[in-house]
C-alpha atoms as a PDB file:
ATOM      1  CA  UNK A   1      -0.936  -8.551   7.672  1.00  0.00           C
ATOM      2  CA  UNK A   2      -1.580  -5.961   5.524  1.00  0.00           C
ATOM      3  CA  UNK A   3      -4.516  -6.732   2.885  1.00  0.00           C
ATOM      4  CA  UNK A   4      -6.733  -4.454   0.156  1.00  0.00           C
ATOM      5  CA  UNK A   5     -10.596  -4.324   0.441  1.00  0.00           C
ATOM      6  CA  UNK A   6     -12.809  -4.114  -2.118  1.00  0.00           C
ATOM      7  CA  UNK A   7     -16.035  -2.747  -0.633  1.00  0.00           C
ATOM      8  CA  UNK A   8     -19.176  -3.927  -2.649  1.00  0.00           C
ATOM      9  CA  UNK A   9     -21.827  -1.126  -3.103  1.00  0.00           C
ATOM     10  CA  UNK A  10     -25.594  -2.561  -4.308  1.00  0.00           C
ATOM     11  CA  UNK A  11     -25.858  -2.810  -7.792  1.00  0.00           C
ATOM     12  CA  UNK A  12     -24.530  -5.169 -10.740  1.00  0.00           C
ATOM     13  CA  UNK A  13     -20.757  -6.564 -10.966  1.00  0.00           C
ATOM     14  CA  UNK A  14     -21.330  -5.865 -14.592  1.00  0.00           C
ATOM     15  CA  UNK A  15     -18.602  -5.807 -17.627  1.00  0.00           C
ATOM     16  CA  UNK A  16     -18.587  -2.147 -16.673  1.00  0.00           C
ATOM     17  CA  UNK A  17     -17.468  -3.387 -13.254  1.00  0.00           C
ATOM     18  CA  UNK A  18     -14.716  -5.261 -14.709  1.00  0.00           C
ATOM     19  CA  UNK A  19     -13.737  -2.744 -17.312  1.00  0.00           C
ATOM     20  CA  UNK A  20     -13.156  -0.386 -14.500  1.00  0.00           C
ATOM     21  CA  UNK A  21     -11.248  -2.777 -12.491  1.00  0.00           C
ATOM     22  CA  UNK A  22      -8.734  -3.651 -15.612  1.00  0.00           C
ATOM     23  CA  UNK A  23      -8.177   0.333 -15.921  1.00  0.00           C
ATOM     24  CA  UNK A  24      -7.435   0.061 -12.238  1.00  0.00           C
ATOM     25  CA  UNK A  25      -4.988  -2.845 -12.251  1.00  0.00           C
ATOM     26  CA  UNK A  26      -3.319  -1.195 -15.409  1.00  0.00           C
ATOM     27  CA  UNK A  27      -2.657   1.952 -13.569  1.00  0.00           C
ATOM     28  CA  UNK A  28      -1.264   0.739 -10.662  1.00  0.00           C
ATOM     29  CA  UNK A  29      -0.024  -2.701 -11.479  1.00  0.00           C
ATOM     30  CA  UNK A  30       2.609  -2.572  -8.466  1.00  0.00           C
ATOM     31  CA  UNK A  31       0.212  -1.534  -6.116  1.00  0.00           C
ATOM     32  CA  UNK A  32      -2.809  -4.149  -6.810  1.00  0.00           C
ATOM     33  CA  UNK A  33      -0.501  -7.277  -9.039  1.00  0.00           C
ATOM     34  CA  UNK A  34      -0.965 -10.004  -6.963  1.00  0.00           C
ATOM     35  CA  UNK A  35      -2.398  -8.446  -3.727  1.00  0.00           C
ATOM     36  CA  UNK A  36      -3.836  -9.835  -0.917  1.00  0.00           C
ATOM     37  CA  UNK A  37      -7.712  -9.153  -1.113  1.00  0.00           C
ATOM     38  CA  UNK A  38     -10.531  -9.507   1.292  1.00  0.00           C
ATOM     39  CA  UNK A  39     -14.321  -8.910  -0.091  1.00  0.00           C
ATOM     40  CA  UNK A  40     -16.421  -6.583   2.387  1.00  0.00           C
ATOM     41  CA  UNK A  41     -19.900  -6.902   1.953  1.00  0.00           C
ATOM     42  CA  UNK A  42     -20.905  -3.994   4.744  1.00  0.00           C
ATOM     43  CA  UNK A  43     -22.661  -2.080   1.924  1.00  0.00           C
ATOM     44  CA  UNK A  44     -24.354  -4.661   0.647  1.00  0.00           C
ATOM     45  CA  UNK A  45     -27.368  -5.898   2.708  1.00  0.00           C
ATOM     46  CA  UNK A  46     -28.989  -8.451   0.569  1.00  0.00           C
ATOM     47  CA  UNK A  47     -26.285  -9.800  -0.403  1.00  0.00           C
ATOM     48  CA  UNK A  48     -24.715 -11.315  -3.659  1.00  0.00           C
ATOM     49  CA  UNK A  49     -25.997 -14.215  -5.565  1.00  0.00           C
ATOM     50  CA  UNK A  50     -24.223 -17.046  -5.213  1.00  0.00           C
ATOM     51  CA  UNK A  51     -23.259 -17.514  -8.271  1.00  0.00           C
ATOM     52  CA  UNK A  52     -22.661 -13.899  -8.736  1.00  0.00           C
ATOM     53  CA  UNK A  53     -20.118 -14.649  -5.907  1.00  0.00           C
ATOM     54  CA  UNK A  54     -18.687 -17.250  -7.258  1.00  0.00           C
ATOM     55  CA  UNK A  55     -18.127 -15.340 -10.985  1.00  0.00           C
ATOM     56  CA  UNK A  56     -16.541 -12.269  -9.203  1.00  0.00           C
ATOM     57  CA  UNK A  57     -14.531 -14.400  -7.426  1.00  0.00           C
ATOM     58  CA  UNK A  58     -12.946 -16.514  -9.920  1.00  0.00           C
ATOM     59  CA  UNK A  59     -12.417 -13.307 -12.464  1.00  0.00           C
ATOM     60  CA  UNK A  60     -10.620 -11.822  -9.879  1.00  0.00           C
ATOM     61  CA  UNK A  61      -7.866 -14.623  -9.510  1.00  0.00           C
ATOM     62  CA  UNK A  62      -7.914 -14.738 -13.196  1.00  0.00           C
ATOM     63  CA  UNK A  63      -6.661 -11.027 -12.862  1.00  0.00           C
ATOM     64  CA  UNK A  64      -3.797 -12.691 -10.215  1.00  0.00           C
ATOM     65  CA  UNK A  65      -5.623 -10.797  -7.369  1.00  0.00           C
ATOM     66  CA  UNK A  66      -5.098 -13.263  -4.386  1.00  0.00           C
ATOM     67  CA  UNK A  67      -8.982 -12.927  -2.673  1.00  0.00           C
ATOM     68  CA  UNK A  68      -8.738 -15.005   0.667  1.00  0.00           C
ATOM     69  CA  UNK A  69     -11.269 -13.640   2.431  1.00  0.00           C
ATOM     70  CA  UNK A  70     -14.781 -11.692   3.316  1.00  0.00           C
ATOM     71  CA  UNK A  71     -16.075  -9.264   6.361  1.00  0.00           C
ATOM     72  CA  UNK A  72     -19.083  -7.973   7.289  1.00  0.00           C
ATOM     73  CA  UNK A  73     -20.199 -11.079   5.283  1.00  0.00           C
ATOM     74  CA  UNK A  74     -24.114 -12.870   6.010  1.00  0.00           C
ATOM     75  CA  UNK A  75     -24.771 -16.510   7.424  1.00  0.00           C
ATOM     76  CA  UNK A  76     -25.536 -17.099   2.914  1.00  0.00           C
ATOM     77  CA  UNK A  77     -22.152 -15.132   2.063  1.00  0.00           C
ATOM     78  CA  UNK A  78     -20.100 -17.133   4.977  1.00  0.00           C
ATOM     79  CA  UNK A  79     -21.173 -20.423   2.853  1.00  0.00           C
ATOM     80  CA  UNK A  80     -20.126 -19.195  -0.266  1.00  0.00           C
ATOM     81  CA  UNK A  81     -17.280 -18.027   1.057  1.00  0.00           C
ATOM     82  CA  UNK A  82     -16.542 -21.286   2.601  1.00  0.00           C
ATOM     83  CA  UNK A  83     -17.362 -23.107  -0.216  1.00  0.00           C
ATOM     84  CA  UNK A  84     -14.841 -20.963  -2.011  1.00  0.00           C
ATOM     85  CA  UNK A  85     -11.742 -21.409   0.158  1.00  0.00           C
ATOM     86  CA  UNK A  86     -12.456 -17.937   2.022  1.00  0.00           C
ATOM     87  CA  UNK A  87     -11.926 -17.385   5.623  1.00  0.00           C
ATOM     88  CA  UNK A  88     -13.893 -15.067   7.837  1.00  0.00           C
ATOM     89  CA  UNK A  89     -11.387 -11.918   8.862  1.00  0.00           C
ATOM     90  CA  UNK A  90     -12.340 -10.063  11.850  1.00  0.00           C
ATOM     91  CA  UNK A  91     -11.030  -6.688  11.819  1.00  0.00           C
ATOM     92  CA  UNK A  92     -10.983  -4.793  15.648  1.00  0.00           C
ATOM     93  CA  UNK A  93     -11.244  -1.442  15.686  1.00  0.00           C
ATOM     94  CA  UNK A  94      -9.803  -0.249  18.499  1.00  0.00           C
ATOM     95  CA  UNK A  95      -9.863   3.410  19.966  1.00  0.00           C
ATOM     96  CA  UNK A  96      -7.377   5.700  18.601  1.00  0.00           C
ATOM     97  CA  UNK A  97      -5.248   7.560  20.980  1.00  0.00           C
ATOM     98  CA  UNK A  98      -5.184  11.368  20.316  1.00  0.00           C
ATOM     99  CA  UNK A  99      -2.526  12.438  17.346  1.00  0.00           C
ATOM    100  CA  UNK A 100      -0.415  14.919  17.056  1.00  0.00           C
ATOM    101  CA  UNK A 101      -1.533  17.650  13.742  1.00  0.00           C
ATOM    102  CA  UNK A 102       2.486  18.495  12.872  1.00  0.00           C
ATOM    103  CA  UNK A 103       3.935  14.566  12.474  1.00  0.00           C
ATOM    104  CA  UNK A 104       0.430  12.069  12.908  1.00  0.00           C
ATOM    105  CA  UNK A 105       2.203  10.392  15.867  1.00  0.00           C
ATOM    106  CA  UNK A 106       0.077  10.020  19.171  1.00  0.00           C
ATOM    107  CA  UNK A 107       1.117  11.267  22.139  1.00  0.00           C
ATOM    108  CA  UNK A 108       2.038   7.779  24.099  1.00  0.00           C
ATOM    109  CA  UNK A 109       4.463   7.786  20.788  1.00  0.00           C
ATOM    110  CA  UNK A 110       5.996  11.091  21.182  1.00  0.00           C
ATOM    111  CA  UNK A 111       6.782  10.278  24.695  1.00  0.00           C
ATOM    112  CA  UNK A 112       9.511   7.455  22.933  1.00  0.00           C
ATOM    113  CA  UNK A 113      12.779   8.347  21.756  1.00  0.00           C
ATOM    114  CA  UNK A 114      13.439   8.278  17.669  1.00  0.00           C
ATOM    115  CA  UNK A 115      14.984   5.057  16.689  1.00  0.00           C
ATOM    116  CA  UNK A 116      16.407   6.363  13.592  1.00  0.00           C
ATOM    117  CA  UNK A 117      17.456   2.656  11.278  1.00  0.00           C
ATOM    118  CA  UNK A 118      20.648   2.286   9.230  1.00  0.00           C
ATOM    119  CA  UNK A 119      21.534  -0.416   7.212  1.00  0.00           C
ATOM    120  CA  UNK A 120      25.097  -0.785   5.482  1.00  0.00           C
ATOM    121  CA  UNK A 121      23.471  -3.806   3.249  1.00  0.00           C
ATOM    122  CA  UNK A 122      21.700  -4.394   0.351  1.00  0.00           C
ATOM    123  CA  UNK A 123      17.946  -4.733   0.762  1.00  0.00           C
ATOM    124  CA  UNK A 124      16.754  -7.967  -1.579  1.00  0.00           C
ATOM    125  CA  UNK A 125      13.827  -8.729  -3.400  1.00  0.00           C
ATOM    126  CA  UNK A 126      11.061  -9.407  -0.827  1.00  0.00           C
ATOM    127  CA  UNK A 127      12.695  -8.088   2.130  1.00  0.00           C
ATOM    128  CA  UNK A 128      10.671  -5.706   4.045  1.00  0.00           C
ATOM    129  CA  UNK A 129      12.504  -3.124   6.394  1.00  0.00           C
ATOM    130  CA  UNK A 130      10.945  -0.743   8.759  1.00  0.00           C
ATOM    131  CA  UNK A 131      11.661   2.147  10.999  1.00  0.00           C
ATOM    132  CA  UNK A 132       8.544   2.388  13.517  1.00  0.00           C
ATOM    133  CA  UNK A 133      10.024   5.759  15.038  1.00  0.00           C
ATOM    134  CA  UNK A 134      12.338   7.179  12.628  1.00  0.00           C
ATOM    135  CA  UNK A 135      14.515   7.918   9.808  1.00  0.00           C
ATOM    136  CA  UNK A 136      15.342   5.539   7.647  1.00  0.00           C
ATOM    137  CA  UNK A 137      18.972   5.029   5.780  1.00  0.00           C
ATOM    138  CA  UNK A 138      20.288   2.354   3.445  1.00  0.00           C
ATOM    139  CA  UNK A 139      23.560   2.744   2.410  1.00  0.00           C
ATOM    140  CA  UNK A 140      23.568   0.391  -0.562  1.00  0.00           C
ATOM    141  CA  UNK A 141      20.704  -0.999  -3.432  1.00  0.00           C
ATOM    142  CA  UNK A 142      17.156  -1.797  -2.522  1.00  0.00           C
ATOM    143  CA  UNK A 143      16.408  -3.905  -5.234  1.00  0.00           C
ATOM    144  CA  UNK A 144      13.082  -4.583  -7.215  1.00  0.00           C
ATOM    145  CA  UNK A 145      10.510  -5.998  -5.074  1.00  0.00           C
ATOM    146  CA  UNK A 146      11.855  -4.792  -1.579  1.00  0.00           C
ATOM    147  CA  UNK A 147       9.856  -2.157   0.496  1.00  0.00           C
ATOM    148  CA  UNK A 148      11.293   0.283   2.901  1.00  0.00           C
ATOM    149  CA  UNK A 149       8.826   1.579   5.695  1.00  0.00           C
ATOM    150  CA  UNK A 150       9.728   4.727   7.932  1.00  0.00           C
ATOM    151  CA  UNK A 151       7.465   7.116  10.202  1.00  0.00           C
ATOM    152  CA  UNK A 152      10.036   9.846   9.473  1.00  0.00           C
ATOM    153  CA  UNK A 153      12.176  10.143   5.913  1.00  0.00           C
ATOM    154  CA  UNK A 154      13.945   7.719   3.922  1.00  0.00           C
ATOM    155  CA  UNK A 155      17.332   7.758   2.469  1.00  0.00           C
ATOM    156  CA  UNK A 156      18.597   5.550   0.207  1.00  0.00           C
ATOM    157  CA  UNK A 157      22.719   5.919  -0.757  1.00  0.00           C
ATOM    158  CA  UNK A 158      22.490   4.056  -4.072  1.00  0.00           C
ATOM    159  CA  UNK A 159      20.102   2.310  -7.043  1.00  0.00           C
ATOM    160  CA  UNK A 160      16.228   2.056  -5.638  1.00  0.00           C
ATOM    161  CA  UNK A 161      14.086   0.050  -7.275  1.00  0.00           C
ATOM    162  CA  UNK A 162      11.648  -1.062  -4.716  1.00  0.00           C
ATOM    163  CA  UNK A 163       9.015   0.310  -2.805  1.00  0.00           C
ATOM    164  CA  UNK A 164      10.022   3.526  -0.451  1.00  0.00           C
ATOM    165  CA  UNK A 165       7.015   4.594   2.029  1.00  0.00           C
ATOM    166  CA  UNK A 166       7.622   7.177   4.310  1.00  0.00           C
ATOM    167  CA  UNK A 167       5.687   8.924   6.813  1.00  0.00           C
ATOM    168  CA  UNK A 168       4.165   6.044   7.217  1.00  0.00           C
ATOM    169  CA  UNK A 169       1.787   7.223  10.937  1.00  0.00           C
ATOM    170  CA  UNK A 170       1.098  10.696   8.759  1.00  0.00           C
ATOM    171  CA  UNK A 171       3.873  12.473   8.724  1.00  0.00           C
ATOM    172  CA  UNK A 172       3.498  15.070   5.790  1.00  0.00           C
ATOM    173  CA  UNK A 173       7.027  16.634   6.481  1.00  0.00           C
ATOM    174  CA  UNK A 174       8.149  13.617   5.539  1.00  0.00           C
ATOM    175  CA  UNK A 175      10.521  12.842   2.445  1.00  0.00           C
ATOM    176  CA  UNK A 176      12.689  10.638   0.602  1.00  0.00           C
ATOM    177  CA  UNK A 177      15.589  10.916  -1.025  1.00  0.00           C
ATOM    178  CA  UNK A 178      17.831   8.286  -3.252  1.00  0.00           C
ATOM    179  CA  UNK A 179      21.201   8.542  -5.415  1.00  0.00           C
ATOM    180  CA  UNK A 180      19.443   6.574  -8.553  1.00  0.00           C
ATOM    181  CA  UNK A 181      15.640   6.435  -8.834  1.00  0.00           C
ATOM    182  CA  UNK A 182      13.862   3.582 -10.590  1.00  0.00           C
ATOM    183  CA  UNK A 183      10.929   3.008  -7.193  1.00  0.00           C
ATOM    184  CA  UNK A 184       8.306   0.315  -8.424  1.00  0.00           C
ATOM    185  CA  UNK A 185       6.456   2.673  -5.927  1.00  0.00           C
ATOM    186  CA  UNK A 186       7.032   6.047  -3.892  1.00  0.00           C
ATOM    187  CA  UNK A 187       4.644   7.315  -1.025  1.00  0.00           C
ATOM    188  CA  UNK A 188       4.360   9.672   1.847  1.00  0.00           C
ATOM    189  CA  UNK A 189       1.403   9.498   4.793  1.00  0.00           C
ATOM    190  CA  UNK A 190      -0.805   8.067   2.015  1.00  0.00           C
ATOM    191  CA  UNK A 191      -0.209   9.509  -0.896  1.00  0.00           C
ATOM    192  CA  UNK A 192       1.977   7.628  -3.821  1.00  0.00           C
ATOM    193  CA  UNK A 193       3.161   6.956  -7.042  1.00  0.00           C
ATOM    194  CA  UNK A 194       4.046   3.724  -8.928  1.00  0.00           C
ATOM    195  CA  UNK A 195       6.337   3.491 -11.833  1.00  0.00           C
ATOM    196  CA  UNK A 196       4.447   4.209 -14.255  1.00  0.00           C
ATOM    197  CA  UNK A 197       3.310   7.612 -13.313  1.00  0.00           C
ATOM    198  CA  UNK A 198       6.940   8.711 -12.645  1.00  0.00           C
ATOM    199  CA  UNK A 199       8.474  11.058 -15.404  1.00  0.00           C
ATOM    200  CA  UNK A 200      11.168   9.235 -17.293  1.00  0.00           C
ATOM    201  CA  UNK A 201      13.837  13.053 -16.755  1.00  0.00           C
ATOM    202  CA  UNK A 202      13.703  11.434 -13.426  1.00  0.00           C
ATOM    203  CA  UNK A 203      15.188   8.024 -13.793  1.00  0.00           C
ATOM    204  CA  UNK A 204      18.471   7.255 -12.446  1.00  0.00           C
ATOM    205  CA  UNK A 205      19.210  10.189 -11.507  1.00  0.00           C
ATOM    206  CA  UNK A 206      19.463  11.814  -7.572  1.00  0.00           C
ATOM    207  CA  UNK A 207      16.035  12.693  -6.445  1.00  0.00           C
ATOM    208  CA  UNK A 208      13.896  13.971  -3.566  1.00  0.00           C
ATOM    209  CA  UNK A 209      10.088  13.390  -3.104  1.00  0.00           C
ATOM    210  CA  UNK A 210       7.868  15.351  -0.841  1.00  0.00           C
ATOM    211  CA  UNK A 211       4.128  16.767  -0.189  1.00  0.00           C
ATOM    212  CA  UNK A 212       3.661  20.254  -1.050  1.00  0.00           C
ATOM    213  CA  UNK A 213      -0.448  21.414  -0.567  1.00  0.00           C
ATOM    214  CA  UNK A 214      -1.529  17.592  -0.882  1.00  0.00           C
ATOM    215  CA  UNK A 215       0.450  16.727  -4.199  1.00  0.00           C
ATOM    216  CA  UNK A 216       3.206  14.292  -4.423  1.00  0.00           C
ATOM    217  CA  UNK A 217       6.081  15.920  -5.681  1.00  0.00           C
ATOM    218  CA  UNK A 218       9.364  15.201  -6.862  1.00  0.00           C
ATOM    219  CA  UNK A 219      12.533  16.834  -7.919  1.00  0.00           C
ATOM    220  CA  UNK A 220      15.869  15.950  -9.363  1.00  0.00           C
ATOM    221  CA  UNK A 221      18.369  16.995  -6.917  1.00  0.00           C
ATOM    222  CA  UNK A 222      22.234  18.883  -7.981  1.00  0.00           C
END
C-alpha cells in the first residue's frame, strides 16, 4: 500500500501549521484529497501532547485526509494512537540493489526482458494499471479517477483524465503521450503536475510530457 507521511518536526501545530496545510491541500487537491496518511513522529523526541494529538488528528479528517496510522511513534504516542483508531506501521528498509544512472532500474532488473502492457479497453474510475518493466499503451479512455503506472512511457490513444505516472523506478527518459489531455495528475520519476497547474492551451488537445534539466514539461503535439 502506498500511503503519505507527514513527518512532525519539534515545535507548535499552530494555526500557522494549518494555514500552511490548507495552501497545501488547495494546490494539489488530487494528490493529497482523501489520502491515506500515516503520522511519523522520528523528529519528534518528546513527543506530542495528547491532546495536541488528538486536535491534529481530528482537523486532519475534517480536511478528508484519511490518518490511519503512526511510526517511529513512543510507548505515550502508541496509546494515543490506539486510543484514536491508529495502528502501528512498520516500514522495512531493506538494502537497495545497485541502479543503473541512464533508466533507475537495478541491475537484477535489467537482466529481465521488457514486458511492454497494452490494453484495447477502457480504464474506469478506480482501476489501477501497471507496467513493472515497460511501456505502457491504452488504446481507448482512462477515465477520471484511474491511474496508469509504467517504468518506461505511457501512451494513451484517446480522452485521459486520470492519473498517468511514468518512469515510475526513475526513468527520466521517460514520457507520456495522449490524443486528448484533461490528467487529474501527470508525473515522471517523481516529478508531477495536477490539474490545476496544467495550462488550459493544453486541454483536449494531443500532448507529450517529458523532463528536460529537472522541469516537467509539456507540449502540444501536430
Amino acid at each position: 500500500m502506498t500511503a503519505i507521511a507527514l513527518r512532525l518536526e519539534n515545535g507548535p501545530i499552530d494555526e500557522a501549521f494549518f494555514t500552511a496545510l490548507d495552501d497545501q491541500l488547495k494546490s494539489t487537491p488530487h494528490l493529497l484529497a482523501e489520502a491515506p496518511m500515516v503520522l511519523d513522529f522520528a523528529n519528534v523526541p518528546q513527543g506530542l501532547d495528547p491532546d495536541e494529538f488528538r486536535h491534529l488528528v481530528d482537523q486532519l479528517r475534517q480536511r478528508k485526509v484519511r490518518v490511519f496510522g503512526v511510526e517511529n511513534a513512543d510507548a505515550r504516542q502508541q496509546e494515543t494512537a490506539s486510543e484514536l483508531g491508529l495502528i502501528q506501521v512498520q516500514v522495512g528498509r531493506d538494502a537497495p540493489l545497485p541502479r543503473d544512472r541512464s533508466t533507475g532500474r537495478s541491475k537484477a532488473d535489467r537482466l529481465l526482458p521488457p514486458d511492454n502492457k497494452v490494453l484495447t479497453r477502457p480504464v474506469r474510475s478506480g482501476q489501477i494499471v501497471v507496467a513493472e518493466r515497460g511501456d505502457l499503451t491504452v488504446i481507448g479512455p482512462v477515465s477520471s479517477g484511474a491511474e496508469l503506472a509504467a517504468s518506461g512511457s505511457i501512451h494513451v490513444y484517446g480522452p485521459l483524465r486520470g492519473r498517468a505516472i511514468a518512469g515510475v523506478h526513475g526513468d527520466e527518459t521517460a514520457r507520456i503521450f495522449c490524443h486528448s489531455l484533461n490528467a487529474e495528475l501527470l508525473a515522471i520519476a517523481g516529478l508531477y503536475r495536477t490539474s490545476e497547474s496544467i495550462d488550459d492551451g493544453l486541454r483536449n488537445r494531443s500532448v507529450q510530457v517529458f523532463l528536460d534539466k529537472d522541469k516537467l514539461c509539456m507540449e502540444a503535439l501536430g
